[in-house]
C-alpha atoms as a PDB file:
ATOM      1  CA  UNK A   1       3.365   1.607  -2.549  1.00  0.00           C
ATOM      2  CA  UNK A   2       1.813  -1.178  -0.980  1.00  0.00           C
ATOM      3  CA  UNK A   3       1.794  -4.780  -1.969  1.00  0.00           C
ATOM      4  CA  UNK A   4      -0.872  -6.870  -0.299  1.00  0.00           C
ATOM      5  CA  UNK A   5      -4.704  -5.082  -1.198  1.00  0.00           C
ATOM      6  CA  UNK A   6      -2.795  -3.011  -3.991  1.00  0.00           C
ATOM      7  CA  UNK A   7      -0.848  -5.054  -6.257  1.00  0.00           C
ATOM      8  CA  UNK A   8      -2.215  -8.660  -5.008  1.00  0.00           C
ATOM      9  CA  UNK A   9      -4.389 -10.572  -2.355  1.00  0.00           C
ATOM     10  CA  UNK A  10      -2.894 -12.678   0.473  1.00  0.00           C
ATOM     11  CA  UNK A  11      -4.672 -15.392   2.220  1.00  0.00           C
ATOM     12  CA  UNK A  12      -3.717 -17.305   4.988  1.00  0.00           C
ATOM     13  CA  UNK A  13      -4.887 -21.252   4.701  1.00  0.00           C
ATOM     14  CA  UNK A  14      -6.485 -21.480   7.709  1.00  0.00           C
ATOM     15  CA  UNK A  15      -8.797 -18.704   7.035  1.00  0.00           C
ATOM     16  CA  UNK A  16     -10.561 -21.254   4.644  1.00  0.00           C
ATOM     17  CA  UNK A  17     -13.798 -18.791   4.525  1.00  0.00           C
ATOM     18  CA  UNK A  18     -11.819 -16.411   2.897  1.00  0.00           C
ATOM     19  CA  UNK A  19     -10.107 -18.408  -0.004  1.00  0.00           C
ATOM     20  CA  UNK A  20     -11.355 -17.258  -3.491  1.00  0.00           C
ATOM     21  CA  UNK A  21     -13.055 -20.771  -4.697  1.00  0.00           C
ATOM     22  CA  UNK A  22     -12.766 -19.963  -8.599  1.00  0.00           C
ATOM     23  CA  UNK A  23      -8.650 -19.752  -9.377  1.00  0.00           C
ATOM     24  CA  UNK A  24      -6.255 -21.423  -8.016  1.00  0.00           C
ATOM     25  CA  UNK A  25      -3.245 -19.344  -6.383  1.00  0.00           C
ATOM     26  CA  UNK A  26      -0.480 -17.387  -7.845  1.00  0.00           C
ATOM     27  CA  UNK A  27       1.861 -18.709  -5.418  1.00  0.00           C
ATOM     28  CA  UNK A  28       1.730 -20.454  -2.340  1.00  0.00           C
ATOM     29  CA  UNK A  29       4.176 -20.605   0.408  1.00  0.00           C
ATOM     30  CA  UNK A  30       4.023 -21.197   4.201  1.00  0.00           C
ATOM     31  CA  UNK A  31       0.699 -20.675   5.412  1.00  0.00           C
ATOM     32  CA  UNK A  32       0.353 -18.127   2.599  1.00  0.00           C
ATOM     33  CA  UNK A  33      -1.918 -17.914  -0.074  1.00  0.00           C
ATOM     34  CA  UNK A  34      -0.995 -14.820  -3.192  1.00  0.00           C
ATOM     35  CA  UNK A  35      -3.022 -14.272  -5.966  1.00  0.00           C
ATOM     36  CA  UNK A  36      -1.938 -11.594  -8.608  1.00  0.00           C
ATOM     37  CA  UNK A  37      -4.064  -8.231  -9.408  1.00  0.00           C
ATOM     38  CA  UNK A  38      -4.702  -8.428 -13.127  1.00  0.00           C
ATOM     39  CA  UNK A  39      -2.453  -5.939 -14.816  1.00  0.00           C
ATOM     40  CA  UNK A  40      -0.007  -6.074 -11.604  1.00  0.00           C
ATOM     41  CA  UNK A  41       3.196  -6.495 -14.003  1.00  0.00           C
ATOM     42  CA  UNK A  42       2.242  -3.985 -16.884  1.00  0.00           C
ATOM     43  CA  UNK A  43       1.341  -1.996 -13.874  1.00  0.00           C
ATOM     44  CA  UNK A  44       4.808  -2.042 -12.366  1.00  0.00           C
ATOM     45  CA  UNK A  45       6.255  -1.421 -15.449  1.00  0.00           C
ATOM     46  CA  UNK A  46       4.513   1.865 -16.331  1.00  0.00           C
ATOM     47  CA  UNK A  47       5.227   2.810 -12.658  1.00  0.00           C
ATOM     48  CA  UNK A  48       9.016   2.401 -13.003  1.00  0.00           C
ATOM     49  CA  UNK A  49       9.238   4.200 -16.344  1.00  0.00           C
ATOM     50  CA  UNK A  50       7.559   7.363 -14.697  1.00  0.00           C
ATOM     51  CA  UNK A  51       8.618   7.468 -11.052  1.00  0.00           C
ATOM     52  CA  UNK A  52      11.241   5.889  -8.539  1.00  0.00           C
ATOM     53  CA  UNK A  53       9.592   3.361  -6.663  1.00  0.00           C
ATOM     54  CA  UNK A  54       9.432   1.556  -3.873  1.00  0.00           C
ATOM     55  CA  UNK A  55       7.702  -1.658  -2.066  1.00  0.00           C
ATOM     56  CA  UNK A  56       6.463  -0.646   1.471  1.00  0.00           C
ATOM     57  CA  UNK A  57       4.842  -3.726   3.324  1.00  0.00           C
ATOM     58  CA  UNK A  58       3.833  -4.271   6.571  1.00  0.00           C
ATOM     59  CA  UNK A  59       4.317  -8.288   6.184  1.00  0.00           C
ATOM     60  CA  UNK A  60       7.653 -10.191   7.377  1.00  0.00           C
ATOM     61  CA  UNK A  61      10.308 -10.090   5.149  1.00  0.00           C
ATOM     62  CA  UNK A  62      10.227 -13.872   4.114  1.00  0.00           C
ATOM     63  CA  UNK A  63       6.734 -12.806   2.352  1.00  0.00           C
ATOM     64  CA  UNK A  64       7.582  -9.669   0.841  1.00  0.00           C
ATOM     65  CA  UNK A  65      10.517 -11.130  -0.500  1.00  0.00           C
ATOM     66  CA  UNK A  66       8.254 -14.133  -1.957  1.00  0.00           C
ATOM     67  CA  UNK A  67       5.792 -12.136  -3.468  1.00  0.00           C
ATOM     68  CA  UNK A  68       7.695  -9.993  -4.821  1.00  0.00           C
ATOM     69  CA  UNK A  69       9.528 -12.838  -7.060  1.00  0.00           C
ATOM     70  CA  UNK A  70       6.000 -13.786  -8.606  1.00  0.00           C
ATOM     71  CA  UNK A  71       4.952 -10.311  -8.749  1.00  0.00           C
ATOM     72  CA  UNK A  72       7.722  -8.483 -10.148  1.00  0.00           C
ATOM     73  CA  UNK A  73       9.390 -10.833 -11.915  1.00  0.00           C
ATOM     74  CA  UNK A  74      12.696  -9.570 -13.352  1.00  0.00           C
ATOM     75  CA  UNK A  75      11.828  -6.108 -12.226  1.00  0.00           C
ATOM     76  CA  UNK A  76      12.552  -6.646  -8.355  1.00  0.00           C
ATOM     77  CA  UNK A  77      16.337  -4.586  -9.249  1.00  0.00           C
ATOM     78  CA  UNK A  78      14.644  -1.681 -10.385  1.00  0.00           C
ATOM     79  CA  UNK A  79      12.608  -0.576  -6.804  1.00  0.00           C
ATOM     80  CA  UNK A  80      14.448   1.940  -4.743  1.00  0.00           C
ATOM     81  CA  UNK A  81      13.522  -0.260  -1.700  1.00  0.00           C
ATOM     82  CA  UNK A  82      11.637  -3.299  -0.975  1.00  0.00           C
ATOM     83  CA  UNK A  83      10.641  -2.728   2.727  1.00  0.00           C
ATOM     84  CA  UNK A  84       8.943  -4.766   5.031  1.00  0.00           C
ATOM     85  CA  UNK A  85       7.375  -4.888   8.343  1.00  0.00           C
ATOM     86  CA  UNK A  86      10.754  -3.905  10.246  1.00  0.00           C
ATOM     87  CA  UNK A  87      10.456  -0.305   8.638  1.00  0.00           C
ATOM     88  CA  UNK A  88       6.763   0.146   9.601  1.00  0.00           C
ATOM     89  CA  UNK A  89       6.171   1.574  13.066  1.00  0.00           C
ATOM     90  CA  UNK A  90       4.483  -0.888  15.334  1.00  0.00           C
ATOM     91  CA  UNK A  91       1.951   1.454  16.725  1.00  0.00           C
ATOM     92  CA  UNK A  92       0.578  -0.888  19.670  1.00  0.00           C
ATOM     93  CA  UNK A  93      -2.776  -1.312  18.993  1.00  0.00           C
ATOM     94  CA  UNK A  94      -5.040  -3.395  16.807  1.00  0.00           C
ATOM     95  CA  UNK A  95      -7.220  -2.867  13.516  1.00  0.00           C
ATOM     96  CA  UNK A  96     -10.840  -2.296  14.517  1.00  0.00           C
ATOM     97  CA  UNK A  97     -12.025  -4.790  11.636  1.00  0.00           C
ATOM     98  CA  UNK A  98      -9.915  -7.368  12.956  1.00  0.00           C
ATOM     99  CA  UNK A  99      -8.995  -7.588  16.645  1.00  0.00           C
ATOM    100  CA  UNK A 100      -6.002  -9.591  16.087  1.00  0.00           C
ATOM    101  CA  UNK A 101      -3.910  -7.659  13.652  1.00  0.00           C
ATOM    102  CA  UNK A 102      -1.372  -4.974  14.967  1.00  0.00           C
ATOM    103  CA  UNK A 103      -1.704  -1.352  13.250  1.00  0.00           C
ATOM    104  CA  UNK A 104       1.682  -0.982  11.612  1.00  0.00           C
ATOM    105  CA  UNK A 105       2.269   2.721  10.256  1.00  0.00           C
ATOM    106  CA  UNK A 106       4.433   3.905   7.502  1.00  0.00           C
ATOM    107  CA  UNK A 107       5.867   7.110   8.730  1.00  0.00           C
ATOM    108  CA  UNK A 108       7.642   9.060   5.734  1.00  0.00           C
ATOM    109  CA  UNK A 109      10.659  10.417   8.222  1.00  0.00           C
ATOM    110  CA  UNK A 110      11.828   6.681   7.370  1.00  0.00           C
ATOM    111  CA  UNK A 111      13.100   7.961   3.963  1.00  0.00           C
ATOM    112  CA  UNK A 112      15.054  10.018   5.323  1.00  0.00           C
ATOM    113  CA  UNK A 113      17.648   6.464   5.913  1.00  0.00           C
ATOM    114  CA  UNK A 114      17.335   6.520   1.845  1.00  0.00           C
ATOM    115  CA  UNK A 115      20.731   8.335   0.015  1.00  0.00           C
ATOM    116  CA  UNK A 116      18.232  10.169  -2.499  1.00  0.00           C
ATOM    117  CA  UNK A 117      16.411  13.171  -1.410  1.00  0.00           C
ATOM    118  CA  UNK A 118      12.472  12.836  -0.696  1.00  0.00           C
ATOM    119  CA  UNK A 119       9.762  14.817   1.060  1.00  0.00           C
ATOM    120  CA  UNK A 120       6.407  15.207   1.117  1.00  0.00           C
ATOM    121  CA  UNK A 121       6.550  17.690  -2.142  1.00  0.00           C
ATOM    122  CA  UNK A 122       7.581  14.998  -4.149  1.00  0.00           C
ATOM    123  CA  UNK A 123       6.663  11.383  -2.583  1.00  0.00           C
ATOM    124  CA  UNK A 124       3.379   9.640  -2.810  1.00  0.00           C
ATOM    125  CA  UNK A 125       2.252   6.782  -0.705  1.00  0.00           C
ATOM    126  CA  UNK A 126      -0.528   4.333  -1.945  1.00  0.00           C
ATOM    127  CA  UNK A 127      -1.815   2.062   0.596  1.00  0.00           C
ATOM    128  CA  UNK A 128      -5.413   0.476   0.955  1.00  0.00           C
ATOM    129  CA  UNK A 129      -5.181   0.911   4.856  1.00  0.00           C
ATOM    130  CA  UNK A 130      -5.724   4.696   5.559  1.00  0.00           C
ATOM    131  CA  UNK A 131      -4.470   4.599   8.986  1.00  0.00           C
ATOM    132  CA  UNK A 132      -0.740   3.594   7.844  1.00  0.00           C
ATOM    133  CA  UNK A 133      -0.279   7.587   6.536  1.00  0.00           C
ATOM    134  CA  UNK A 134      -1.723   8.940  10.398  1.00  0.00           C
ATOM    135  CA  UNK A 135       1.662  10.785  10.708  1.00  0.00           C
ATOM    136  CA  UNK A 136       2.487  11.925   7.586  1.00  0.00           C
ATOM    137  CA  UNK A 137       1.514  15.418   6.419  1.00  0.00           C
ATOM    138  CA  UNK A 138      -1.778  15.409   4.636  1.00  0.00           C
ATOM    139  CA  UNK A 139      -2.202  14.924   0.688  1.00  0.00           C
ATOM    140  CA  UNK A 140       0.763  13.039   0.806  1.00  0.00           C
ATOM    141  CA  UNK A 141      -1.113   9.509   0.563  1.00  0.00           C
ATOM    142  CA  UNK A 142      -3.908   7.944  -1.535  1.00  0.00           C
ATOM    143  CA  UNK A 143      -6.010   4.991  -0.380  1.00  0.00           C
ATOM    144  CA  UNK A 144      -7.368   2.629  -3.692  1.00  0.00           C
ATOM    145  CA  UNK A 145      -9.829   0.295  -2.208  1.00  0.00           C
ATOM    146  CA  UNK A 146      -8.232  -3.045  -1.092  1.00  0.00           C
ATOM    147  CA  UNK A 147      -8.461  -5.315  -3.776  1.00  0.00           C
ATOM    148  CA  UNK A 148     -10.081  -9.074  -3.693  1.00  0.00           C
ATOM    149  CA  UNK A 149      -9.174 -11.847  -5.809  1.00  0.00           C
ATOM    150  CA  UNK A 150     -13.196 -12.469  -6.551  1.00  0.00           C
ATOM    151  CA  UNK A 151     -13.138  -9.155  -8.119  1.00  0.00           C
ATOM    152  CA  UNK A 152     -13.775 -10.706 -11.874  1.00  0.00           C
ATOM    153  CA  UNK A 153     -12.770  -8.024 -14.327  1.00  0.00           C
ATOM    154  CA  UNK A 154     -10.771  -5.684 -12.389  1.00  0.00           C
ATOM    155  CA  UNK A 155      -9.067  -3.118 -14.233  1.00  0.00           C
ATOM    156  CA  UNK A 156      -7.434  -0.689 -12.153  1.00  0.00           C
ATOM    157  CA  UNK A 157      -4.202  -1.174 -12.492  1.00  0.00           C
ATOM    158  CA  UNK A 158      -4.762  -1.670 -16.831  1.00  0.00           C
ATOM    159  CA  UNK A 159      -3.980   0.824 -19.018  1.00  0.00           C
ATOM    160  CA  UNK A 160      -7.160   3.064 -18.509  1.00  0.00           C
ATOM    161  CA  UNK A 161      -7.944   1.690 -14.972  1.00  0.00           C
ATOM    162  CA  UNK A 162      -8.321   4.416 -12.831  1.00  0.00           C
ATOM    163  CA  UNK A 163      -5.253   4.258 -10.594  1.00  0.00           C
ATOM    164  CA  UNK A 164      -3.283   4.403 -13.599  1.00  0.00           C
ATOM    165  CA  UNK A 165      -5.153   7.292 -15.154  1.00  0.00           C
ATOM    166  CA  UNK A 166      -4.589   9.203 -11.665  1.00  0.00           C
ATOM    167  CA  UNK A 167      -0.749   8.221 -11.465  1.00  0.00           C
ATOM    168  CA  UNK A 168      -0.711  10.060 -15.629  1.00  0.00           C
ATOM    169  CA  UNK A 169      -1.828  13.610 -14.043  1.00  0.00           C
ATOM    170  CA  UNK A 170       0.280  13.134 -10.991  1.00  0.00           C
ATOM    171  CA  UNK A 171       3.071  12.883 -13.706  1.00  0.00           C
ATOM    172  CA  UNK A 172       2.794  16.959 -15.001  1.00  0.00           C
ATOM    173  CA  UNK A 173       1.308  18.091 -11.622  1.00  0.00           C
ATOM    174  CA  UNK A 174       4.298  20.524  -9.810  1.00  0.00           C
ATOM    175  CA  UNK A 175       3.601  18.367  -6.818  1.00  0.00           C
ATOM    176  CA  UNK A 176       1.834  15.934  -4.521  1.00  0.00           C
ATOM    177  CA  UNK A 177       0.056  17.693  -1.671  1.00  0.00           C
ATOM    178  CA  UNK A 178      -1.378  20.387  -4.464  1.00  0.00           C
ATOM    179  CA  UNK A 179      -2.267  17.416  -6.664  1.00  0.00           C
ATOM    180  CA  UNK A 180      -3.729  15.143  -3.958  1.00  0.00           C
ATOM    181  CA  UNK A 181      -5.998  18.064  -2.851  1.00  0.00           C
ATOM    182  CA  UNK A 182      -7.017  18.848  -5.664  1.00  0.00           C
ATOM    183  CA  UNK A 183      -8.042  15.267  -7.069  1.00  0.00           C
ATOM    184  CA  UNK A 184      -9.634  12.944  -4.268  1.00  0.00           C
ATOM    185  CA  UNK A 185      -9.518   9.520  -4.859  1.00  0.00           C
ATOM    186  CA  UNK A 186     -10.369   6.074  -3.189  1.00  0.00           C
ATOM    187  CA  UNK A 187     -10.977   6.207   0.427  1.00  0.00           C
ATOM    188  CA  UNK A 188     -10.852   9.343   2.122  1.00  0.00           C
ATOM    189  CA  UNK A 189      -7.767  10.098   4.611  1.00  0.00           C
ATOM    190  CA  UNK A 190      -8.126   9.638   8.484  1.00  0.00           C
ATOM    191  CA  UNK A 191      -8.993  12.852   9.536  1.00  0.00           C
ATOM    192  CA  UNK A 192     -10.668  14.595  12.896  1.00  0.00           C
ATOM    193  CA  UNK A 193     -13.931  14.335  10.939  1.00  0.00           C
ATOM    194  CA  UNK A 194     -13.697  10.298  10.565  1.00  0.00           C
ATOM    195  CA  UNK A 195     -16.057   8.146  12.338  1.00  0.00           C
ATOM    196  CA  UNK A 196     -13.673   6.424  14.377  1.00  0.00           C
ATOM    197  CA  UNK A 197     -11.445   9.714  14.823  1.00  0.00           C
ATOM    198  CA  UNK A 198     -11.262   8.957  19.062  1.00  0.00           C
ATOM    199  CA  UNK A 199      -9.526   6.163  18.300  1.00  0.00           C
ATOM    200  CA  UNK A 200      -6.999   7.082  15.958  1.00  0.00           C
ATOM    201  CA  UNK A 201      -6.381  10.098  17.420  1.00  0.00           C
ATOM    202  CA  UNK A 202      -5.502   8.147  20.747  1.00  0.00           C
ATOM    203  CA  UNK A 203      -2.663   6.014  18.722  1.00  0.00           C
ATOM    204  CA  UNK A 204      -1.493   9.477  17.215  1.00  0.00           C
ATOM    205  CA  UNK A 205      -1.131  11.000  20.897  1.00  0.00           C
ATOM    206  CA  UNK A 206       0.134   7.425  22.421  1.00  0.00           C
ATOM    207  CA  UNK A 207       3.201   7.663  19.359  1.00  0.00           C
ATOM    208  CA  UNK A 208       3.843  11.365  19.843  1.00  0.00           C
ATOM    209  CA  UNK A 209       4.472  10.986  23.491  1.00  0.00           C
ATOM    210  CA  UNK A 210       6.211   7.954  23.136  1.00  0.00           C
END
């Protein structure tokens, strides 16, 4: 899973426009600003009980590895992997909503560097960026709307929040893609009938030739 827009917001200080003005921080280090999802720790928690898990971010590792110390406090151990913007695949071009920052994909043939068997039967990604799953097999990838800290009484991540509930059938289901399929939820993949398909599709043929 994710870490930045799932489990917590990051702000950089210069983007002053964009700091929440009613809480203070989480943590602060560098330029960086984190503030915590409510629920992010019991959250964790119920996610290591039920599955294997592991951190996938497309930030340096000096941030990941910060984060994830006020995050996931004591439960850091317990992830599979903590990955960070070295695994992602640097796919050359920029985010339409923001001209500056690369497009960094998560490609699941990167497990395949991990000891422990996993595939797209039995691995989920959750990611608030849709384009990071472009070349994965579909149904193998949710997309929760990115969360901001100004977002007063969030609950998905509690203990009837709605990505929680989800994660409770994916549990019993026999596996992902069937699951996935069957039960949409957040924002919808990046497929040939999204708006901005040209594009995508260009950085899908630019990586598959490349």
């Amino acid at each position: 899973m994710s870490l930045g827009g799932l489990l917590c917001q990051r702000v950089c200080r210069r983007e002053v426009h964009n700091i929440p003005r009613f809480r203070h921080p989480d943590v602060s280090y560098g330029s960086m600003l984190v503030y915590k999802r409510p629920y992010c720790e019991e959250f964790m928690k119920y996610c290591l009980q039920r599955f294997e898990v592991g951190i996938w971010s497309s930030a340096r590792e000096w941030y990941l590895n910060s984060a994830l110390d006020c995050i996931m406090t004591g439960l850091k151990s317990k992830l599979v992997f903590a990955w960070d913007q070295v695994e992602c695949t640097d796919s050359g071009f920029k985010a339409l909503e923001k001209k500056q920052k690369p497009i960094f994909l998560k490609e699941f043939k990167k497990l395949g560097n991990l000891s422990i068997e996993y595939s797209a039967s039995n691995t989920l990604l959750i990611d608030d960026n849709p384009y990071k799953a472009l070349l994965n097999p579909p149904y193998t990838a949710i997309f929760p709307n990115e969360y901001k800290a100004e977002q007063v009484g969030d609950t998905a991540l509690g203990p009837n929040g709605d990505l929680r509930l989800y994660l409770e059938g994916l549990v019993d289901a026999d596996d992902v893609p069937s699951y996935v399929k069957e039960h949409p939820f957040g924002q919808p993949a990046i497929t040939p009938a999204h708006s901005d398909w040209e594009f995508y599709s260009t950085i899908i043929t630019h990586l598959q030739k490349g």
